[in-house]
Protein backbone atom coordinates (compact mmCIF):
# COMPACT_ATOMS: atom_id res chain seq x y z
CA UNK A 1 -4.99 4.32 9.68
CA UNK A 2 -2.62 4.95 7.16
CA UNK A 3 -3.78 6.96 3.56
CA UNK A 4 -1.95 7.17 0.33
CA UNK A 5 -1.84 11.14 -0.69
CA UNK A 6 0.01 13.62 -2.52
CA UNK A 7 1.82 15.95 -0.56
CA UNK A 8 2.86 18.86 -2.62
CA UNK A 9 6.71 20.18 -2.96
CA UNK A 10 7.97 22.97 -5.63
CA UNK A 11 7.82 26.35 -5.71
CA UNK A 12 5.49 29.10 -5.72
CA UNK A 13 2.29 28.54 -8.57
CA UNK A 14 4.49 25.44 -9.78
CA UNK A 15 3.51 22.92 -7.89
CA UNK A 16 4.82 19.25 -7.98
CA UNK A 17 3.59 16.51 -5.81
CA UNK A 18 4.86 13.42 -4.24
CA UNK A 19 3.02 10.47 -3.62
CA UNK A 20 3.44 9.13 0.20
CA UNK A 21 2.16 7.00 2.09
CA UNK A 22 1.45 8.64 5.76
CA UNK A 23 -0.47 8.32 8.83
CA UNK A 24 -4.53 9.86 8.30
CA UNK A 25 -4.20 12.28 10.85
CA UNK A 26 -0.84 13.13 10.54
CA UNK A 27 -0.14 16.65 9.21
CA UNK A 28 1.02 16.98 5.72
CA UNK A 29 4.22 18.24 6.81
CA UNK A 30 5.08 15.51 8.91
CA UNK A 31 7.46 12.54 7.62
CA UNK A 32 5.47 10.34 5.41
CA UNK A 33 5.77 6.01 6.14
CA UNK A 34 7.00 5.53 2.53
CA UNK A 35 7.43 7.40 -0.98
CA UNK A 36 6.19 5.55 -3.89
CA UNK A 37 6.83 8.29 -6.89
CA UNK A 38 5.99 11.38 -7.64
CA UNK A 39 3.16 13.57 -10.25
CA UNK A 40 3.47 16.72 -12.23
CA UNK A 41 0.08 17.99 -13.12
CA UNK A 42 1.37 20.45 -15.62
CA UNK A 43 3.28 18.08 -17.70
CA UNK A 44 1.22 15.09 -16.49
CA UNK A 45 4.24 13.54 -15.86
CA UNK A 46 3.59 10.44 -13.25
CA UNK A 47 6.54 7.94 -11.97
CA UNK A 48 4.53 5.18 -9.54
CA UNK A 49 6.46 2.23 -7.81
CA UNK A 50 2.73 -0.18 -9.34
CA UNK A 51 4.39 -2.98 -6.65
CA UNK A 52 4.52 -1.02 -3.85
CA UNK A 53 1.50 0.96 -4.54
CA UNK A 54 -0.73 -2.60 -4.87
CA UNK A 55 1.52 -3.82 -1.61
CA UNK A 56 -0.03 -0.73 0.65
CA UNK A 57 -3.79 -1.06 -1.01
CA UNK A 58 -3.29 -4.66 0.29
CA UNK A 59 -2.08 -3.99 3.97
CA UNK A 60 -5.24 -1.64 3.79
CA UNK A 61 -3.98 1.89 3.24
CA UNK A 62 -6.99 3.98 1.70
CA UNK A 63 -6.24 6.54 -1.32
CA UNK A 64 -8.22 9.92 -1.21
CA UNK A 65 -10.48 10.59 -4.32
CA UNK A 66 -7.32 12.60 -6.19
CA UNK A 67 -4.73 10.02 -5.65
CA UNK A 68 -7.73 6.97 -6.54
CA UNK A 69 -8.71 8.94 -9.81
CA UNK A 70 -5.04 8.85 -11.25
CA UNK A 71 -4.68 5.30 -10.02
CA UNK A 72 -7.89 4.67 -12.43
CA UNK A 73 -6.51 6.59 -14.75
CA UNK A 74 -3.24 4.96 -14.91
CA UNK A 75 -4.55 1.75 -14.86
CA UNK A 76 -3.22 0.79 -10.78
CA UNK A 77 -6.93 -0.10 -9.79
CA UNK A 78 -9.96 -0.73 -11.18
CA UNK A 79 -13.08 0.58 -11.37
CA UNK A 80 -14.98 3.72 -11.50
CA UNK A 81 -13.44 6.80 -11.05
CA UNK A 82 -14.86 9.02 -7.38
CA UNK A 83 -16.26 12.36 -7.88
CA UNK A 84 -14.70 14.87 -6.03
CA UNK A 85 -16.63 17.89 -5.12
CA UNK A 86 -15.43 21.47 -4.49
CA UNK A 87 -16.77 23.79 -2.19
CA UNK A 88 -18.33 27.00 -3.00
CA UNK A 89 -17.26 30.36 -1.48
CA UNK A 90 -20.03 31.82 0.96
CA UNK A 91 -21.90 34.80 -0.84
CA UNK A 92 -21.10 37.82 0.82
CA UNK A 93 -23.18 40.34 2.51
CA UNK A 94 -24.24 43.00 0.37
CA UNK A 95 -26.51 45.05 3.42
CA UNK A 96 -25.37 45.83 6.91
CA UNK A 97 -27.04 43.05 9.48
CA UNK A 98 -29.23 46.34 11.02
CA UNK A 99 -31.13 46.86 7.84
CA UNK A 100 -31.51 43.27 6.89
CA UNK A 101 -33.52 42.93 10.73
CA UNK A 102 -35.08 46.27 9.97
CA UNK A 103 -37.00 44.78 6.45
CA UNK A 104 -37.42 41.17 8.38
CA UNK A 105 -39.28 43.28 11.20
CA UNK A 106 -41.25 44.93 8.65
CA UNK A 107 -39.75 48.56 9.58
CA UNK A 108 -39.32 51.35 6.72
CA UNK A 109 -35.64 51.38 6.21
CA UNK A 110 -34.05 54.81 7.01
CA UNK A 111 -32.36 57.20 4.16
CA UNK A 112 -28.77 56.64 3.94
CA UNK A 113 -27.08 59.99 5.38
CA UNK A 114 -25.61 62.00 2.74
């Protein structure tokens, strides 16, 4: 199945993208099908090949929710734009696991040596 994604080039804390047109379970390193521009998201700079882009949407190739949000936004597709949802860092532990069983069991916890 192929997807239409950005696969990011630059250097270090300046990143640029590229948007490709690759295979879905390809890596993101690998070499994409086609290049149809390219997106800066500092400057907001965007260069899109619109024919080529519309051309793969036809064939069938799916954007991801990034890559479909600037197509809404530059006016490529229509309709809504997707919600993309980050995911949260897990909390970290703040007791050892021994004391967190030891107050589950219902057992005094001991005095931390000094």
């Amino acid at each position: 199945m192929l997807v239409i994604r950005l696969n990011r080039i630059g250097k270090k804390h300046q990143p640029s993208y590229r948007l490709v047109v690759s295979e879905r379970r390809s890596k993101l390193g690998g070499p994409p099908v086609e290049d149809l521009g390219y997106y800066n998201p500092f400057t907001k700079t965007t260069g899109f090949v619109q024919e080529r882009i519309r051309y793969w949407l036809g064939v069938g190739a799916k954007p991801t929710a990034t890559v479909h949000n600037i197509f809404v936004k530059q006016g490529i597709v229509g309709g809504p734009k997707v919600k993309i949802s980050m995911r949260k860092k897990a909390q970290t532990e703040t007791q050892p696991a021994d004391q967190k069983l030891a107050v589950e069991a219902g057992i005094p916890a001991e005095p931390a040596a000094q």
